[in-house]
Protein backbone atom coordinates (compact mmCIF):
# COMPACT_ATOMS: atom_id res chain seq x y z
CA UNK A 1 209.28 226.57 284.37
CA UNK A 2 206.85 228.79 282.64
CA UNK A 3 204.55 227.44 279.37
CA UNK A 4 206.41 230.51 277.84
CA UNK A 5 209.78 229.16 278.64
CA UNK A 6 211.85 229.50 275.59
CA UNK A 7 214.24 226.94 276.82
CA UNK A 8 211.68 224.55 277.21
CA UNK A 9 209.04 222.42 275.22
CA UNK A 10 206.02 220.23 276.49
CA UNK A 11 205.72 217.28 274.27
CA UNK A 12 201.96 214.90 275.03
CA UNK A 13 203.09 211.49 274.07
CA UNK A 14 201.84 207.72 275.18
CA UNK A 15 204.35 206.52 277.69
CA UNK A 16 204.50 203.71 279.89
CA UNK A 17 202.27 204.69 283.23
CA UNK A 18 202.43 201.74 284.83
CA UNK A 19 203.99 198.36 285.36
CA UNK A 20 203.07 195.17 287.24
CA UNK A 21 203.95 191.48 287.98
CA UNK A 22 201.93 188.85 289.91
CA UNK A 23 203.01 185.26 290.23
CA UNK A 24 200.17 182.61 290.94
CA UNK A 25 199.60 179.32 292.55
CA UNK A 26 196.25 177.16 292.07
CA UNK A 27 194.66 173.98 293.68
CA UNK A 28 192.21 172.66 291.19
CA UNK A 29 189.64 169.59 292.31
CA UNK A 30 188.67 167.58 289.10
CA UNK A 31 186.14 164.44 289.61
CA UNK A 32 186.72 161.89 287.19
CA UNK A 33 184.14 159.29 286.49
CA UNK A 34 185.88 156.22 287.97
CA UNK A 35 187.87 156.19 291.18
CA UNK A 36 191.73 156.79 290.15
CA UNK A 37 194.59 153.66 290.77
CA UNK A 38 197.56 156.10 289.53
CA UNK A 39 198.13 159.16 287.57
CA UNK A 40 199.83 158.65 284.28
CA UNK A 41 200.35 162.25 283.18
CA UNK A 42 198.45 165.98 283.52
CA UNK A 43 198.81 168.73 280.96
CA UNK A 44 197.46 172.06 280.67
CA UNK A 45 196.25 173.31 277.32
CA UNK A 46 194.25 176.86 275.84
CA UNK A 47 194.82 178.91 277.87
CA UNK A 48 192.87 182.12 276.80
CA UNK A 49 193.00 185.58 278.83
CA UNK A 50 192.48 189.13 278.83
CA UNK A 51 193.10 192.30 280.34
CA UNK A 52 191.35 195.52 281.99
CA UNK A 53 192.22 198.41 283.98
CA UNK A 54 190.38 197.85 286.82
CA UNK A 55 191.40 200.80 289.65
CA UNK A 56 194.18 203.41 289.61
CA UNK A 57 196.46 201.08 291.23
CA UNK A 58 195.79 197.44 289.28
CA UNK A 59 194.87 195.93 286.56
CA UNK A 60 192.16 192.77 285.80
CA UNK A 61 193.06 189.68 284.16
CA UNK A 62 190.12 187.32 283.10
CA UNK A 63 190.94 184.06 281.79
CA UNK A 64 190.95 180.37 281.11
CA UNK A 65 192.80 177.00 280.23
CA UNK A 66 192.12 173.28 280.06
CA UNK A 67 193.76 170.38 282.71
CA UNK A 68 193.97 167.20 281.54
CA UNK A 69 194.72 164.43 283.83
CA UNK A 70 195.53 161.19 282.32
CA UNK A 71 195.00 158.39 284.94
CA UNK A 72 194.91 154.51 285.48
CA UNK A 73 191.60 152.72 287.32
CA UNK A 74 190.28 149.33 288.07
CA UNK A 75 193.50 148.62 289.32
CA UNK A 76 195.78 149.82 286.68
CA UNK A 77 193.88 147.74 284.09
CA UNK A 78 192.24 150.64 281.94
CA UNK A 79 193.01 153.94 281.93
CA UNK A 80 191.01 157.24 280.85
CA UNK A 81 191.25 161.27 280.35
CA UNK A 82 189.24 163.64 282.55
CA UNK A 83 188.93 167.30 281.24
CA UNK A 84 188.69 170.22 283.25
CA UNK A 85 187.93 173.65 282.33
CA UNK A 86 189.08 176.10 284.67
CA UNK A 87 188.49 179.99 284.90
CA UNK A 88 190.35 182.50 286.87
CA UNK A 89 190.43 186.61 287.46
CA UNK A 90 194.13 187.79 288.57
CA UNK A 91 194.31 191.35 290.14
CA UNK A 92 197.87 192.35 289.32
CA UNK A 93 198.75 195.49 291.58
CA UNK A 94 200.66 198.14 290.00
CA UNK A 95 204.31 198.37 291.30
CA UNK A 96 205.03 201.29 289.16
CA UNK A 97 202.56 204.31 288.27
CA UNK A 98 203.04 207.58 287.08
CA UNK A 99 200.53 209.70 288.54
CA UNK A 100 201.12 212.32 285.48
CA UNK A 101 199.16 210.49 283.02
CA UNK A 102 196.88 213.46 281.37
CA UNK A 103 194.07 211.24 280.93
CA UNK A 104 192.09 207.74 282.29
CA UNK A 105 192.09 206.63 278.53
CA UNK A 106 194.59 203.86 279.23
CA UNK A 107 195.65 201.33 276.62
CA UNK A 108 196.71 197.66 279.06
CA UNK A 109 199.26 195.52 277.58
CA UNK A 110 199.21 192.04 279.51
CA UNK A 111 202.30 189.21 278.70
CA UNK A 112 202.60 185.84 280.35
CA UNK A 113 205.55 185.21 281.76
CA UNK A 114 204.87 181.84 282.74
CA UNK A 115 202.01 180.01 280.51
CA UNK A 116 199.67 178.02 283.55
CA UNK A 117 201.51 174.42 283.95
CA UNK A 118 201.19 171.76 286.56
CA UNK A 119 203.55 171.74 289.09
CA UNK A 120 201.89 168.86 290.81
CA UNK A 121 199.05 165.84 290.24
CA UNK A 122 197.89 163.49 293.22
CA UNK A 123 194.46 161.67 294.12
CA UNK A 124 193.05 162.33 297.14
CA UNK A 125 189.64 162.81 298.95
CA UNK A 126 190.20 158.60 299.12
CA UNK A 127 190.83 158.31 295.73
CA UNK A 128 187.76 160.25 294.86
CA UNK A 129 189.03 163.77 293.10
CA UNK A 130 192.42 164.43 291.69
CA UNK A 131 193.94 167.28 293.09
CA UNK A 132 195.90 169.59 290.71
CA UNK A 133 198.20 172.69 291.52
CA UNK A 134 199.03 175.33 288.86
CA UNK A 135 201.19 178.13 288.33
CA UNK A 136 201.31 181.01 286.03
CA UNK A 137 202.81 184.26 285.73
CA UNK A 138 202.21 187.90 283.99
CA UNK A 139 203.39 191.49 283.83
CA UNK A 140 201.35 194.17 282.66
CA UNK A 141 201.92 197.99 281.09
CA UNK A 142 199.58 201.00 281.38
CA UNK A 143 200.34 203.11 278.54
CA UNK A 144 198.56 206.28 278.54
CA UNK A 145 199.40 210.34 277.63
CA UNK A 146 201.59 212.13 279.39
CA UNK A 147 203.62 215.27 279.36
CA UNK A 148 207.22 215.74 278.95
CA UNK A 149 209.49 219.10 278.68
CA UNK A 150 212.30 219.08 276.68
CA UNK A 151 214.93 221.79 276.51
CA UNK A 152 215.57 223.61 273.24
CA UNK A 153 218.59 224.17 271.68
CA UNK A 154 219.28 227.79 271.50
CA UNK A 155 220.97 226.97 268.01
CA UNK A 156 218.42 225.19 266.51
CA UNK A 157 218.24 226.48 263.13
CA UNK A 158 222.04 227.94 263.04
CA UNK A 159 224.94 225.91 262.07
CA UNK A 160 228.99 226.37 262.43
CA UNK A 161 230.44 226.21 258.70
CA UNK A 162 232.36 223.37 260.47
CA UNK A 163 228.46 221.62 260.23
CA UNK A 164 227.62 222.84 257.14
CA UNK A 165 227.37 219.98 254.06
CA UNK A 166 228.16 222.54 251.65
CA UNK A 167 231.72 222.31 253.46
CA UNK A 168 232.44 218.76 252.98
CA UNK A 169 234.27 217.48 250.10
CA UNK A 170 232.85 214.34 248.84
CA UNK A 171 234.78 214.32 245.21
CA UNK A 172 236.72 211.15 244.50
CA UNK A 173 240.42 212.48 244.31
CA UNK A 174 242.91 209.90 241.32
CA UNK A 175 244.85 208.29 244.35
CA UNK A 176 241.78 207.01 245.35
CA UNK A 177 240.71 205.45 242.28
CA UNK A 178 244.36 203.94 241.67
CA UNK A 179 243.47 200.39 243.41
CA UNK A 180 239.93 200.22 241.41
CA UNK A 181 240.37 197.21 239.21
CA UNK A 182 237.82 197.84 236.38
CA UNK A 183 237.36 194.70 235.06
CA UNK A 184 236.26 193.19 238.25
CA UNK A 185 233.01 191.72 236.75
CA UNK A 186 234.30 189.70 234.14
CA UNK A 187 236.51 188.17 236.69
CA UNK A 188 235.59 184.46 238.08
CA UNK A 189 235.89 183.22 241.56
């Protein structure tokens, strides 16, 4: 195909250039200030990220989110929260990539699939830390330009007069109006 085709057309559009998917597992040490009995409950809270193209064949995902461990001490007599913020970088490799794109002015569209949760909270280290593992999950787009061709229709422009509007009758006939009841607004349900 020619640039001179007249079958053809080359439309620049944004299209998707790449996709990707990366599932994550963490082990997170947190040190609370007394020495742990049990754990009564962990939570994980604002998470915060964002996203970068960092090669041709990934993309960078910065971000952030808060554990919470909720534990007993001095022998299940008082209990007390422990905070943890914890910071991460993701490289999510690109399974998908169009190598077409026109240009390296990519726009990256990151979603979580699965927000960061705990999947499991023990103390360990002799009852010194609290050991916390994590999951999360994302997929990611590349949008960026790219070229299609389109073929033309060699009739653009000419109709049938089986096409034309000017053909159509659209002209209420008196059958049609016979089951019209015209005092259907003063009627009450």
């Amino acid at each position: 195909m020619t640039f001179l085709d007249k079958e053809y057309r080359e439309i620049i559009t944004k299209a998707v250039c790449g996709k990707g998917r990366k599932f994550t597992k963490a082990s997170n040490n947190i040190a609370p200030s007394h020495h742990p009995t049990s754990i009564l409950g962990c939570w994980v809270i604002n998470h915060l990220y964002n996203a970068k193209k960092k090669s041709k064949d990934s993309v960078e995902i910065n971000g952030s989110y808060d554990i919470n461990v909720w534990y007993s001490y001095n022998d299940n007599t008082k209990t007390e929260v422990v905070t943890e913020r914890v910071t991460y970088c993701d490289v999510v490799p690109l399974s998908v990539k169009d190598d077409n794109c026109l240009n390296e002015d990519y726009d990256v569209i990151a979603k979580v699939v699965q927000q960061p949760n705990c999947l499991e909270c023990k103390i360990a280290n002799k009852g010194h830390k609290i050991v916390v593992e994590t999951e999360r999950e994302f997929i990611v787009q590349i949008i960026g330009e790219t070229r299609l061709s389109v073929k033309v229709n060699p009739n653009h422009g000419k109709f049938d007069d089986d096409d034309d509007d000017d053909q159509w009758d659209f002209e209420l006939k008196d059958d049609e109006l016979h089951d019209v009841k015209p005092d259907f607004l003063n009627e009450k349900d």
